[in-house]
N, C-alpha and C. Protein backbone atom coordinates (compact mmCIF):
# COMPACT_ATOMS: atom_id res chain seq x y z
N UNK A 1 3.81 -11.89 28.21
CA UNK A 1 3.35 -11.48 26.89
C UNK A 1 2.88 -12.73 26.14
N UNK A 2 2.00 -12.55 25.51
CA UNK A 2 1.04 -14.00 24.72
C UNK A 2 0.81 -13.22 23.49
N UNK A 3 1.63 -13.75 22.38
CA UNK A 3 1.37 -13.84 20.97
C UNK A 3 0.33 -15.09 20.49
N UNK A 4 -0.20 -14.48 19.16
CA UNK A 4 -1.08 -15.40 18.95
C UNK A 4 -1.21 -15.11 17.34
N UNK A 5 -1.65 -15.75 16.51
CA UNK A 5 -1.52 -15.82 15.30
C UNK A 5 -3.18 -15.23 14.83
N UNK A 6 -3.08 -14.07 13.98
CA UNK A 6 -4.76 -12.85 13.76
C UNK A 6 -5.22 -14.55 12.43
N UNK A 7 -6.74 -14.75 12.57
CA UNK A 7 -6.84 -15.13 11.61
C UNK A 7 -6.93 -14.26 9.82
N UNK A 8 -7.64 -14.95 8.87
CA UNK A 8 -7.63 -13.92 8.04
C UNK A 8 -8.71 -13.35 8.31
N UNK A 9 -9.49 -13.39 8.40
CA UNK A 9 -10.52 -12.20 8.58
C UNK A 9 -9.88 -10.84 9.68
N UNK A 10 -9.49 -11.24 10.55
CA UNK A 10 -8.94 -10.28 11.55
C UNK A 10 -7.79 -9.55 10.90
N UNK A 11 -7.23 -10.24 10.35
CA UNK A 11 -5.65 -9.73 9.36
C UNK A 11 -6.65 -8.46 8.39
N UNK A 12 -7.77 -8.63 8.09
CA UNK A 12 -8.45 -8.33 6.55
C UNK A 12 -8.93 -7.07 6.89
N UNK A 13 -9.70 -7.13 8.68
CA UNK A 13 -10.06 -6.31 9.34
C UNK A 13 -9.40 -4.92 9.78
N UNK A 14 -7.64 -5.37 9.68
CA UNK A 14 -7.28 -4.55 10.25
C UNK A 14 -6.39 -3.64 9.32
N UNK A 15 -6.47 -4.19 7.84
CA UNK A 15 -6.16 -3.99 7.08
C UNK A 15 -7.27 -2.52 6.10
N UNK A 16 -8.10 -3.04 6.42
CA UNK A 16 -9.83 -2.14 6.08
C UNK A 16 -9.34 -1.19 7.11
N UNK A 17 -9.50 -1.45 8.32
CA UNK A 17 -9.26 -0.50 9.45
C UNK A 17 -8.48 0.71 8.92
N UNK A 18 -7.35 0.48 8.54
CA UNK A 18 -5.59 1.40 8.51
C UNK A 18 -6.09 1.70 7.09
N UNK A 19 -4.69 2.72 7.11
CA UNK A 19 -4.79 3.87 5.85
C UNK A 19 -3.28 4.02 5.61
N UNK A 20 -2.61 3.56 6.47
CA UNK A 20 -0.64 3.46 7.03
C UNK A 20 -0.09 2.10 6.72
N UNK A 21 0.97 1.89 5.82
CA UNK A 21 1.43 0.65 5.78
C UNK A 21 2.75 1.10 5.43
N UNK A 22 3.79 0.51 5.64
CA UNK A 22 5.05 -0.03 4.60
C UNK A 22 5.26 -0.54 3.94
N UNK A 23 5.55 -0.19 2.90
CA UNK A 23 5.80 -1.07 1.62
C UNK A 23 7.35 -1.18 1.59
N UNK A 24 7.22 -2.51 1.13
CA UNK A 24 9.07 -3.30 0.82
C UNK A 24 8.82 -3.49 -0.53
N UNK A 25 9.93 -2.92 -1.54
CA UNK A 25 10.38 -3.58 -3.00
C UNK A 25 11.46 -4.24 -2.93
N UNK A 26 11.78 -4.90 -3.48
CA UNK A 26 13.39 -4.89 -4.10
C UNK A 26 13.45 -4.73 -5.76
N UNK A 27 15.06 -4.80 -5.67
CA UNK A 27 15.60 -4.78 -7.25
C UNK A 27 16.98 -4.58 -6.78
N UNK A 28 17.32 -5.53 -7.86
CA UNK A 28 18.71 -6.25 -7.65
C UNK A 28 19.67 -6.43 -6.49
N UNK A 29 18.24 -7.30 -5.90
CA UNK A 29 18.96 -7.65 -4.55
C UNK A 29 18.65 -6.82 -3.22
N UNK A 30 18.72 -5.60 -3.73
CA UNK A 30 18.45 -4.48 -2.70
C UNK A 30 16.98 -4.12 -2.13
N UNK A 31 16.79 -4.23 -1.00
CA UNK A 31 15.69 -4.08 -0.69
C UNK A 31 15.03 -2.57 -0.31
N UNK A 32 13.74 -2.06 -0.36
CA UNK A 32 13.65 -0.62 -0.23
C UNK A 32 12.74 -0.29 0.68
N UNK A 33 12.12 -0.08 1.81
CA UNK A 33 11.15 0.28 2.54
C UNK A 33 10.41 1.65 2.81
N UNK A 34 9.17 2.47 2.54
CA UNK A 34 8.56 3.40 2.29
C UNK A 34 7.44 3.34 2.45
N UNK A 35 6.97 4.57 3.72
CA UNK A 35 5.46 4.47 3.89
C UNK A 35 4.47 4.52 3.14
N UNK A 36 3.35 4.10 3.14
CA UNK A 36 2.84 4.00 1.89
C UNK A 36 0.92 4.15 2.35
N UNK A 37 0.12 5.27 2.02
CA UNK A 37 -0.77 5.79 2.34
C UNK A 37 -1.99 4.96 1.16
N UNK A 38 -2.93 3.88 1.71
CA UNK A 38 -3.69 3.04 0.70
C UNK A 38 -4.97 3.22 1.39
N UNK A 39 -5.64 2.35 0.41
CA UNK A 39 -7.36 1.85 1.13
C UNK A 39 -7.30 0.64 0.41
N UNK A 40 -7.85 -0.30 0.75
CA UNK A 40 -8.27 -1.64 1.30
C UNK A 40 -9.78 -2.16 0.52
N UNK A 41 -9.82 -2.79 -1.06
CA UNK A 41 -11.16 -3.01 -1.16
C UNK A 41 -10.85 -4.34 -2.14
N UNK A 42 -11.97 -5.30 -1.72
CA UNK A 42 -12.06 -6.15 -2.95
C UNK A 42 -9.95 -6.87 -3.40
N UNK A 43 -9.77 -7.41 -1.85
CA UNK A 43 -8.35 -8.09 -1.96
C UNK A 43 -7.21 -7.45 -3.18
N UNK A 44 -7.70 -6.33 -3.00
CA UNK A 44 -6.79 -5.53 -3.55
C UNK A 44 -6.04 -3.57 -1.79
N UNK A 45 -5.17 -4.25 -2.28
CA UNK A 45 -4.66 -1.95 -1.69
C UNK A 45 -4.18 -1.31 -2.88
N UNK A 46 -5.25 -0.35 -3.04
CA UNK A 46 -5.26 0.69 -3.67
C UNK A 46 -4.21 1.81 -3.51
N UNK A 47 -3.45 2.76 -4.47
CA UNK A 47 -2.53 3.79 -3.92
C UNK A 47 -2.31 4.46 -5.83
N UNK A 48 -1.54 5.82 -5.02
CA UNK A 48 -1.47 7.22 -5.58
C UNK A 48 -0.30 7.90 -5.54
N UNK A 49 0.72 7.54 -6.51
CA UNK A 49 2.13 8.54 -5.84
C UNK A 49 2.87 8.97 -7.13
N UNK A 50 3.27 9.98 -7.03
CA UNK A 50 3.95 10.53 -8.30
C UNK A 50 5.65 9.61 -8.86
N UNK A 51 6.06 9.31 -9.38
CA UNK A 51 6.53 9.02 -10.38
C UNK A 51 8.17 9.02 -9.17
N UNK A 52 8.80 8.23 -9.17
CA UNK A 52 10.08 8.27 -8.58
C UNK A 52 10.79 6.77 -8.54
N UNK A 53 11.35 6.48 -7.19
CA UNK A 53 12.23 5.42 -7.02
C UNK A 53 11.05 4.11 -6.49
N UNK A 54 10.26 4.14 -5.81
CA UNK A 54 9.09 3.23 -5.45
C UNK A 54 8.40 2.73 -6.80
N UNK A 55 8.21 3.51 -7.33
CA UNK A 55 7.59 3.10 -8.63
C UNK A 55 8.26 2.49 -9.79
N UNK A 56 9.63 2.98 -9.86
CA UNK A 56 10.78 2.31 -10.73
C UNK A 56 10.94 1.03 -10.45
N UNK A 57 10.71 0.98 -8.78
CA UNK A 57 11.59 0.06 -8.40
C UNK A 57 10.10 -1.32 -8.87
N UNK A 58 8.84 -1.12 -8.32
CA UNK A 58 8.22 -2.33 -8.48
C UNK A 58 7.71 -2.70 -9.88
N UNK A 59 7.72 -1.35 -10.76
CA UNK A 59 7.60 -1.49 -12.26
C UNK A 59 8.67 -2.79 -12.81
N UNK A 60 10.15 -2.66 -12.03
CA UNK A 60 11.15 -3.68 -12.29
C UNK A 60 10.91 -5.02 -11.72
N UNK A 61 10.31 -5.09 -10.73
CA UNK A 61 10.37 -5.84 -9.60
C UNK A 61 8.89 -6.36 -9.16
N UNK A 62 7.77 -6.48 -9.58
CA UNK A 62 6.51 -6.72 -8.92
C UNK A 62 5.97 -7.05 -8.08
N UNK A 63 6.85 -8.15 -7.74
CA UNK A 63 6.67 -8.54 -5.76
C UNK A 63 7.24 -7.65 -4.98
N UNK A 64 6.39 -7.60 -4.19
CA UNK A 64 6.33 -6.32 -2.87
C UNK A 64 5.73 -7.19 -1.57
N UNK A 65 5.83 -6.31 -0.26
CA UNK A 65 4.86 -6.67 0.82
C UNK A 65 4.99 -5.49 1.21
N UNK A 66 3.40 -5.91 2.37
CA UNK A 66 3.35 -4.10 2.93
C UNK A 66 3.02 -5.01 4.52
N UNK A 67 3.53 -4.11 5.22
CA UNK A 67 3.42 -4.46 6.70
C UNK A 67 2.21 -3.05 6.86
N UNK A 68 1.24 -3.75 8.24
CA UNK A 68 0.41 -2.67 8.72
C UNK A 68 0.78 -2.78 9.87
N UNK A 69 0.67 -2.00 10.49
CA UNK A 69 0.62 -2.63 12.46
C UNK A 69 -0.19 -1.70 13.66
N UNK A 70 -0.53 -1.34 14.47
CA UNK A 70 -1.05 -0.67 15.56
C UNK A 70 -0.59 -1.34 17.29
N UNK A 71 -0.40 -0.08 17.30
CA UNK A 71 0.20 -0.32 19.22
C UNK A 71 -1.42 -0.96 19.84
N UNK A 72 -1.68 -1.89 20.50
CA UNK A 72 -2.44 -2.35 21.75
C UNK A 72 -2.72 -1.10 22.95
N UNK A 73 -2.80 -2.48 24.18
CA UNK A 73 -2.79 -1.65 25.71
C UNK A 73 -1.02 -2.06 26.17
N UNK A 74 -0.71 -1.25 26.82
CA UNK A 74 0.27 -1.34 27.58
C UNK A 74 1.57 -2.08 26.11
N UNK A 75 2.17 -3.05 26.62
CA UNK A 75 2.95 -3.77 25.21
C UNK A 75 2.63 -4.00 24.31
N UNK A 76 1.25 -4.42 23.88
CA UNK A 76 0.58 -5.31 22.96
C UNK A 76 0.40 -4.40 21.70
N UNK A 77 0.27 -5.21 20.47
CA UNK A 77 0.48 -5.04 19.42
C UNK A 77 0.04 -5.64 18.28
N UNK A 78 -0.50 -5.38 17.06
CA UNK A 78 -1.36 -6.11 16.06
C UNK A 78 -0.25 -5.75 14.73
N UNK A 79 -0.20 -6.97 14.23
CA UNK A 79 0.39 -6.71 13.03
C UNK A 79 0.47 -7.42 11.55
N UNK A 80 -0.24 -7.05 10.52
CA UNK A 80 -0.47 -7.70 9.11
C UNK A 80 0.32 -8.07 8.12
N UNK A 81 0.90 -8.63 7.35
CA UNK A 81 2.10 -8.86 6.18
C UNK A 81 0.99 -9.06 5.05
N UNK A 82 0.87 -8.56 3.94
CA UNK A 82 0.71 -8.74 2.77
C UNK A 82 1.63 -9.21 1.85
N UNK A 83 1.98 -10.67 1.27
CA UNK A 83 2.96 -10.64 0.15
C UNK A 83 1.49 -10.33 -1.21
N UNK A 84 2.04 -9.50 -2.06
CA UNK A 84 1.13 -9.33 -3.12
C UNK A 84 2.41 -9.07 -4.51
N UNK A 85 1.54 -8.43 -5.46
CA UNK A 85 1.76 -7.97 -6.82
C UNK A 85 1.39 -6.56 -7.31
N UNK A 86 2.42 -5.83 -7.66
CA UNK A 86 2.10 -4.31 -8.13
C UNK A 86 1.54 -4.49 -9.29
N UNK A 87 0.16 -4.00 -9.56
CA UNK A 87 -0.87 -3.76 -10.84
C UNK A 87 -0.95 -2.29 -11.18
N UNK A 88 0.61 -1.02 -11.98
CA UNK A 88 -0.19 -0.31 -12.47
C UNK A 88 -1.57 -0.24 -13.02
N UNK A 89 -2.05 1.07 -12.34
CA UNK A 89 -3.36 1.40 -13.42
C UNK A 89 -3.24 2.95 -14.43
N UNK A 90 -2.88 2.58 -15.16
CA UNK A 90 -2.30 3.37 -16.32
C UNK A 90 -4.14 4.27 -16.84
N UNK A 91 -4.10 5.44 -17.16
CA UNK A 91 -4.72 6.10 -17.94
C UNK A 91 -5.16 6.09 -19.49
N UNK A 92 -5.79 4.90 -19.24
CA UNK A 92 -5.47 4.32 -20.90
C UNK A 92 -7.23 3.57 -21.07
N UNK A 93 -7.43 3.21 -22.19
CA UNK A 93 -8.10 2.28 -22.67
C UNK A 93 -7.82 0.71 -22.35
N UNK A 94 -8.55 0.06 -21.80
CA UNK A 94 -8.66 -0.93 -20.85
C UNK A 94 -7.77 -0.99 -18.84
N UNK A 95 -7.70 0.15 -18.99
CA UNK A 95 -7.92 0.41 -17.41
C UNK A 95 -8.97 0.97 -16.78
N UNK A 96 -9.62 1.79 -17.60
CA UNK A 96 -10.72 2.87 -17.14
C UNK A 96 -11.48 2.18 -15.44
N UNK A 97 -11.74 0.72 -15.67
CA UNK A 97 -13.17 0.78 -14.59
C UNK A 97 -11.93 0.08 -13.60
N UNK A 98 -10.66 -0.39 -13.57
CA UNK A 98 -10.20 -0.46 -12.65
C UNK A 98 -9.49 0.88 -11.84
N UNK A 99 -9.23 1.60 -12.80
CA UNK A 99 -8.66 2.85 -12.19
C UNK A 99 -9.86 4.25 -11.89
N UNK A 100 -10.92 4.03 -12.30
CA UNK A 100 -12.00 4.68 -11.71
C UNK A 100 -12.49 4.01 -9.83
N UNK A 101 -12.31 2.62 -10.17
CA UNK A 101 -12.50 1.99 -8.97
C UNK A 101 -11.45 2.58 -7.60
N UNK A 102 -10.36 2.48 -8.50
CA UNK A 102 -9.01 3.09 -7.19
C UNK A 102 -9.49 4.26 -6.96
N UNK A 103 -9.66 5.20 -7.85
CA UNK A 103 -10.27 6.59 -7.15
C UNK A 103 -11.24 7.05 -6.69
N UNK A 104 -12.41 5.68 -6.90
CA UNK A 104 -13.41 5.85 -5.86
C UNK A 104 -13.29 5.39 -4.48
N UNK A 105 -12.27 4.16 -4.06
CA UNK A 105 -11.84 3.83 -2.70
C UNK A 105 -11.07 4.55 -2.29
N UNK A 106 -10.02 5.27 -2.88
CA UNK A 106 -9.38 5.78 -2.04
C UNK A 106 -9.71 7.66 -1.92
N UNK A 107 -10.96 8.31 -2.69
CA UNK A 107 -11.31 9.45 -2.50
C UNK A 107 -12.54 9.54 -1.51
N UNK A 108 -12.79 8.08 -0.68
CA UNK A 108 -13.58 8.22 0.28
C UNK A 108 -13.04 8.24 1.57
N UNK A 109 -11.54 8.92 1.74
CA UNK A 109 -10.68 8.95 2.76
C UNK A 109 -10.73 10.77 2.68
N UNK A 110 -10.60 11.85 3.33
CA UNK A 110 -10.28 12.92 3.56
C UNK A 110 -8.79 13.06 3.07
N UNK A 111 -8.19 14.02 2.42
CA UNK A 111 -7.16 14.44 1.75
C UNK A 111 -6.46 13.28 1.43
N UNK A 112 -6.60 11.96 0.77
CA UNK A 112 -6.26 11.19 0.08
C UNK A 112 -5.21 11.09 -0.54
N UNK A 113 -4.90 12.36 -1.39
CA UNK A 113 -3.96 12.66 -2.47
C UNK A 113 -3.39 13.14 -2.26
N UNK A 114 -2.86 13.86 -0.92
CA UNK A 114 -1.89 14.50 -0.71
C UNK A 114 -0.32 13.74 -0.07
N UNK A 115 -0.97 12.57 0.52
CA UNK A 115 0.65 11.52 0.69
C UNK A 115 1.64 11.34 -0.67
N UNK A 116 0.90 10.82 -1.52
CA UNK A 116 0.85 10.99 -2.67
C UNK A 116 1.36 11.51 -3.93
N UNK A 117 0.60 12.98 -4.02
CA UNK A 117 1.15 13.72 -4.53
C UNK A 117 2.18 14.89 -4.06
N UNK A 118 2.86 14.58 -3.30
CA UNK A 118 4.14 15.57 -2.07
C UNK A 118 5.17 14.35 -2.33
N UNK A 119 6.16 15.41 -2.67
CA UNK A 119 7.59 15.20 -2.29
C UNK A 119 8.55 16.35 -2.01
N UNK A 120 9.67 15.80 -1.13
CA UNK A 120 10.52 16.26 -0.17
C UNK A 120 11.74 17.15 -1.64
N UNK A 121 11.42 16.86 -2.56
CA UNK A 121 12.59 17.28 -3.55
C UNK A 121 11.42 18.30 -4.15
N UNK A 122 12.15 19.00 -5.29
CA UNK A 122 11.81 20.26 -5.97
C UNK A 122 10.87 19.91 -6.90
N UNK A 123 9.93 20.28 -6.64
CA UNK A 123 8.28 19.86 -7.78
C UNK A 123 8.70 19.44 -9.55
N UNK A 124 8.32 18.55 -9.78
CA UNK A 124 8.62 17.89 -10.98
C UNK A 124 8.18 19.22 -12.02
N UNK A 125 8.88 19.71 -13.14
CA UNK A 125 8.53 20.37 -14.66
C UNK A 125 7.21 20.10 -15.04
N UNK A 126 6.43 20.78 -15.27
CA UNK A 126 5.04 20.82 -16.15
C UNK A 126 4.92 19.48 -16.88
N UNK A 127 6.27 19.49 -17.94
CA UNK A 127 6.37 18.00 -18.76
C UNK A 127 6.20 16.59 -18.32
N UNK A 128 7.03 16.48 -17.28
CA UNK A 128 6.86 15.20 -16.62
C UNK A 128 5.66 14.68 -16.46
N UNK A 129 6.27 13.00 -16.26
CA UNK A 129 5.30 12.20 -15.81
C UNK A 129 4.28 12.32 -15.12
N UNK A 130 2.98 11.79 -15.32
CA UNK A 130 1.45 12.49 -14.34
C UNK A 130 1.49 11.69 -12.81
N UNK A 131 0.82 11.71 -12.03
CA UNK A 131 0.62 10.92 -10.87
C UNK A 131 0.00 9.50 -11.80
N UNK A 132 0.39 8.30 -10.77
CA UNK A 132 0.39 7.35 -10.90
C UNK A 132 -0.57 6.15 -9.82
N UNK A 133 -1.52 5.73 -10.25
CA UNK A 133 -2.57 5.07 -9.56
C UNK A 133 -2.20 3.89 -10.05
N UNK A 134 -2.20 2.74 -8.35
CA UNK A 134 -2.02 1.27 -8.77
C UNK A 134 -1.91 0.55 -7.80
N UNK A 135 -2.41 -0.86 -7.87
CA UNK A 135 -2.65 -1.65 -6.66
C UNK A 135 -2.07 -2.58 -6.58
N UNK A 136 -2.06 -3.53 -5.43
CA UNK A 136 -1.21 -4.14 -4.84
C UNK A 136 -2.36 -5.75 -4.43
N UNK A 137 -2.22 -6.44 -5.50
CA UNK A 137 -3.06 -7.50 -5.35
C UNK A 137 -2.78 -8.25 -4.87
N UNK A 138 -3.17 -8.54 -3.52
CA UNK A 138 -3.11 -9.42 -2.32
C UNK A 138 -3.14 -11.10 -2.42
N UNK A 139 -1.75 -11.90 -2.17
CA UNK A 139 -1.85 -13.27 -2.78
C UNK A 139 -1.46 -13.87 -1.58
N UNK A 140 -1.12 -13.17 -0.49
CA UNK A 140 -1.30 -13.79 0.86
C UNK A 140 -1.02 -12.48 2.28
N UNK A 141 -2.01 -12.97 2.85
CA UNK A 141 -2.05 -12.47 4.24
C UNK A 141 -1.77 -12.82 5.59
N UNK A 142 -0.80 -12.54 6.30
CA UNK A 142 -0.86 -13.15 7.95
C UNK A 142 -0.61 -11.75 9.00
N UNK A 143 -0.58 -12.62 10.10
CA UNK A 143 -1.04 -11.53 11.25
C UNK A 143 -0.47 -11.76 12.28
N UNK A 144 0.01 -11.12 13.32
CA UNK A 144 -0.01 -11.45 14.50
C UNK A 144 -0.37 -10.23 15.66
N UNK A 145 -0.87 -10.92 16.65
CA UNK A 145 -1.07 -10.11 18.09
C UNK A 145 0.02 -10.45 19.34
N UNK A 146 -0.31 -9.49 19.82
CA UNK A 146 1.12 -9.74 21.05
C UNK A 146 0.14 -9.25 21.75
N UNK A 147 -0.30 -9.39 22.82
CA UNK A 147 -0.83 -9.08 24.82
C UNK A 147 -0.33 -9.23 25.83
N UNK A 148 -0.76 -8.29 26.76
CA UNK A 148 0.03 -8.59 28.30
C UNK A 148 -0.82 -9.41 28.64
């Protein structure tokens, strides 16, 4: 097996490529891991998820990373680390052209909004909080490959 280190462009590539990542928060100490359904534009990942513990947690916490990865041939394996920064994009006056931007990258994916907007618990009250659009501004990237 021969590992080898993706440059950034290849890291950037494979990052554009995927639509699948993990995202890591912490807060207070505790660390949290959760798949996390994005698109990839302008050194930013874009994303869409209703209102819960992921969102509490990096609203508290702003540093995050998201791992991407894909299986190879036979063993081999590609894999990205993003350390970045959570940038709500709030529905407001002076977000408009960044949060028009998120919903133009990520509504050029087929059912987009449905990672998203689904959860495993009992549908939030009429009242509650709206879905929540916000990105993940990329302040470093690495990579690696593994081959037979």
């Amino acid at each position: 097996m021969l590992v080898r280190t993706l440059s950034v462009l290849e890291s950037t590539k494979l990052l554009s490529a995927s639509r699948l990542g993990h995202l890591a928060c912490a807060k207070d100490g505790q660390p949290y891991v959760v798949p996390l359904h994005y698109a990839h534009s302008d050194n930013h990942l874009y994303a869409f998820s209703l209102p819960g513990k992921k969102i509490d947690w990096m609203r508290a916490n702003p540093r995050v990373s998201i791992q991407v990865g894909e299986h190879g041939q036979g063993r081999g394996w590609r894999s990205v680390v993003v350390d970045g920064r959570y940038e709500e994009l709030p529905d407001r006056i002076g977000h408009k052209l960044q949060r028009d931007h998120a919903w133009s990258v990520l509504s050029q994916h087929a059912d987009w909004w449905e990672p998203g907007a689904l959860k495993p618990a009992i549908p939030p009250v009429a009242d509650s909080a709206p879905h929540v659009f916000f990105r993940i501004s990329i302040e470093q990237v690495s990579g690696r490959e593994a081959s037979e």
